[in-house]
C-alpha atoms as a PDB file:
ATOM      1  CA  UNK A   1      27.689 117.232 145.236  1.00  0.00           C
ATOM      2  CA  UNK A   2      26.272 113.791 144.434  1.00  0.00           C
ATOM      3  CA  UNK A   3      23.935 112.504 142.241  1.00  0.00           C
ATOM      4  CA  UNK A   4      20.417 112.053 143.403  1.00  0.00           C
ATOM      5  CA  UNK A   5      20.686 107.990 144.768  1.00  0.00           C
ATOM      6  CA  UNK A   6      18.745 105.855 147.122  1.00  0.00           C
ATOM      7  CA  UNK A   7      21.841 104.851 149.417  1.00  0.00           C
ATOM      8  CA  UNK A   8      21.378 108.949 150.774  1.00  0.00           C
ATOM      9  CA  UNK A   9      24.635 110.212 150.305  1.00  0.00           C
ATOM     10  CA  UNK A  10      25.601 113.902 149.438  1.00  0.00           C
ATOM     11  CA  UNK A  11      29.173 112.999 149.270  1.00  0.00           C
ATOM     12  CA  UNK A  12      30.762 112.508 145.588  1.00  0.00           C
ATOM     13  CA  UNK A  13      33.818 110.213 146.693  1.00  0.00           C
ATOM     14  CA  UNK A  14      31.083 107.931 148.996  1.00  0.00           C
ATOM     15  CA  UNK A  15      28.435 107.781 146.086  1.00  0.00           C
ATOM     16  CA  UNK A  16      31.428 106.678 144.262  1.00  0.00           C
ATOM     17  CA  UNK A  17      32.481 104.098 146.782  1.00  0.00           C
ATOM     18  CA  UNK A  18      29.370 102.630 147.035  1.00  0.00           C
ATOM     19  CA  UNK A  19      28.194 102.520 143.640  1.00  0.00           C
ATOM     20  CA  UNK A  20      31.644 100.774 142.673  1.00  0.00           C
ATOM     21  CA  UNK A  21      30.578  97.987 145.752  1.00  0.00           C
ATOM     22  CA  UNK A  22      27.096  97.425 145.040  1.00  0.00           C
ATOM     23  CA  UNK A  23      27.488  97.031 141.118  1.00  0.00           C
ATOM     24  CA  UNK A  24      30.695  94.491 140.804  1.00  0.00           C
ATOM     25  CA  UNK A  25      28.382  92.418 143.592  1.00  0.00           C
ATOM     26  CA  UNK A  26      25.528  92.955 141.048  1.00  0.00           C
ATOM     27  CA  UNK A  27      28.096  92.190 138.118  1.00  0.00           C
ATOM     28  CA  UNK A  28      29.098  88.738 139.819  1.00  0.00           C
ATOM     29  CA  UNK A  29      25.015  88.013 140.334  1.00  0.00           C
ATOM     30  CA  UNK A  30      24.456  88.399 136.125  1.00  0.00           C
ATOM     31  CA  UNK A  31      27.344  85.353 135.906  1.00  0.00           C
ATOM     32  CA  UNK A  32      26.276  83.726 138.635  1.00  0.00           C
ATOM     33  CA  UNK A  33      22.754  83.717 138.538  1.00  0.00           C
ATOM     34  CA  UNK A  34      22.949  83.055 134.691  1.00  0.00           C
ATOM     35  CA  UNK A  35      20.916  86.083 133.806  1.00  0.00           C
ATOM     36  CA  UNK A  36      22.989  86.493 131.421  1.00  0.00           C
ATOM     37  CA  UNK A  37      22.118  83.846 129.301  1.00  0.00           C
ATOM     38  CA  UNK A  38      18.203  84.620 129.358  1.00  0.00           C
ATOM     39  CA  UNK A  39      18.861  88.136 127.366  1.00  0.00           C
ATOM     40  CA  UNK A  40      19.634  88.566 123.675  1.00  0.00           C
ATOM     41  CA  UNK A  41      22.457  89.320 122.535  1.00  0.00           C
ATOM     42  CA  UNK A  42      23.234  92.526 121.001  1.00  0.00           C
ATOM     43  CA  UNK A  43      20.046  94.304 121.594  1.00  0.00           C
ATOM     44  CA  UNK A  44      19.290  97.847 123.179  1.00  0.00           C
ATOM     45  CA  UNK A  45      16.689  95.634 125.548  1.00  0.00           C
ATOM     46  CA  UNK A  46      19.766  94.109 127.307  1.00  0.00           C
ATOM     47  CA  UNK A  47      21.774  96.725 127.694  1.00  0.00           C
ATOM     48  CA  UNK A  48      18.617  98.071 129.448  1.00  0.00           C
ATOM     49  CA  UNK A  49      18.247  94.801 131.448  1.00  0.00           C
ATOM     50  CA  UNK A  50      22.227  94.903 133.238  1.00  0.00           C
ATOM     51  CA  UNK A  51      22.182  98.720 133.954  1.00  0.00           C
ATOM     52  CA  UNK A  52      19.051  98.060 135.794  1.00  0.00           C
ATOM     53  CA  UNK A  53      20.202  95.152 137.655  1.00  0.00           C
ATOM     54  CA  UNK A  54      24.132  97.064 137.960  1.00  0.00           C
ATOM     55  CA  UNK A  55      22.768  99.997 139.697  1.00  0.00           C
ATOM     56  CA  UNK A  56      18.898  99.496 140.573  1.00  0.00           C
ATOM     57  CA  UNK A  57      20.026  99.663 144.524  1.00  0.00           C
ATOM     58  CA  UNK A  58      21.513 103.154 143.778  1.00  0.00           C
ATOM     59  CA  UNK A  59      19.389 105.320 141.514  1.00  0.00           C
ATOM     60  CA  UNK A  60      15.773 105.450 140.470  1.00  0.00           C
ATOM     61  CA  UNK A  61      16.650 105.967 136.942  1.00  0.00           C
ATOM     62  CA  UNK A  62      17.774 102.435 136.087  1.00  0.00           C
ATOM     63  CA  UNK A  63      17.258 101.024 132.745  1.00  0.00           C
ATOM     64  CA  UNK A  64      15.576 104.258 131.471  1.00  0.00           C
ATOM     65  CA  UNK A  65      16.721 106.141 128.498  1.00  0.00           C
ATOM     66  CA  UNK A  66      17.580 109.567 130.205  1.00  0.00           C
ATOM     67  CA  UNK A  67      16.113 112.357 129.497  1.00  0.00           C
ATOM     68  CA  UNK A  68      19.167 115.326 130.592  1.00  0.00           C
ATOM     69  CA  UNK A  69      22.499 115.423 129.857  1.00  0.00           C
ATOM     70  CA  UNK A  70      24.965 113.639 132.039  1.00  0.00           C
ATOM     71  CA  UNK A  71      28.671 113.475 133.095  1.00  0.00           C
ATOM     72  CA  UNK A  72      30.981 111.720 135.482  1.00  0.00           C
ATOM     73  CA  UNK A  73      34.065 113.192 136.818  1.00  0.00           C
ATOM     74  CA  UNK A  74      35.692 114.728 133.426  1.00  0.00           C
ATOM     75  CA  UNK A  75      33.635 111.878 131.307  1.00  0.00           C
ATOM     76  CA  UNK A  76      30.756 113.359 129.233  1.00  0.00           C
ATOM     77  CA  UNK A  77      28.304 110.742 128.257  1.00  0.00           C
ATOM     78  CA  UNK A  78      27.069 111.115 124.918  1.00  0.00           C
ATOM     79  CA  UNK A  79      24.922 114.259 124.858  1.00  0.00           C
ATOM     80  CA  UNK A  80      20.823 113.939 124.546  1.00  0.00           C
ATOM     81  CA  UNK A  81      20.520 115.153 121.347  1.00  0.00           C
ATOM     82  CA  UNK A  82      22.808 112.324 119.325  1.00  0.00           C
ATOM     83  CA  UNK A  83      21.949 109.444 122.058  1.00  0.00           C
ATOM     84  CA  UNK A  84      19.095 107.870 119.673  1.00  0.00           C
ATOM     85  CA  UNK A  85      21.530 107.705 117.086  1.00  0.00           C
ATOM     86  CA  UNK A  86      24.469 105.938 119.729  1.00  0.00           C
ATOM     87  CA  UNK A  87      22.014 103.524 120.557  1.00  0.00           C
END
């Protein structure tokens, strides 16, 4: 089962297909496009800034702190209740 995305799919292994397409395009676009260079460096805010523009095509929940925990394949992401303190 698939996360909830835009693109439709149910399928794990497509989701991941596409998502690994769409955001090295989107990763090329922040050299490119010198995006890059308008966001400071080192700060929360621009982390916020490239997962939005990574993955904005692909999930609603771009550039948002979440809100539930979350893992991908066998890779836990840090769990809600310590992610203040990660960030």
């Amino acid at each position: 089962m698939a996360l909830e995305n835009k693109l439709g799919l149910t399928s794990s292994a497509d989701l991941a297909r596409e998502e690994e397409r769409i955001s090295k395009k989107k990763a090329v676009e922040l050299f490119e496009t010198g995006l890059l260079d308008t966001l400071p460096a080192g700060k929360f805010v621009t982390l916020q800034a490239i997962h939005k523009h990574l993955f904005e095509d692909i999930y609603d929940f771009t550039g948002e702190i979440r809100t539930v925990n979350m893992a991908k394949g066998n890779f836990r992401f840090a769990p809600l209740m310590y992610l203040q303190a990660a960030l």
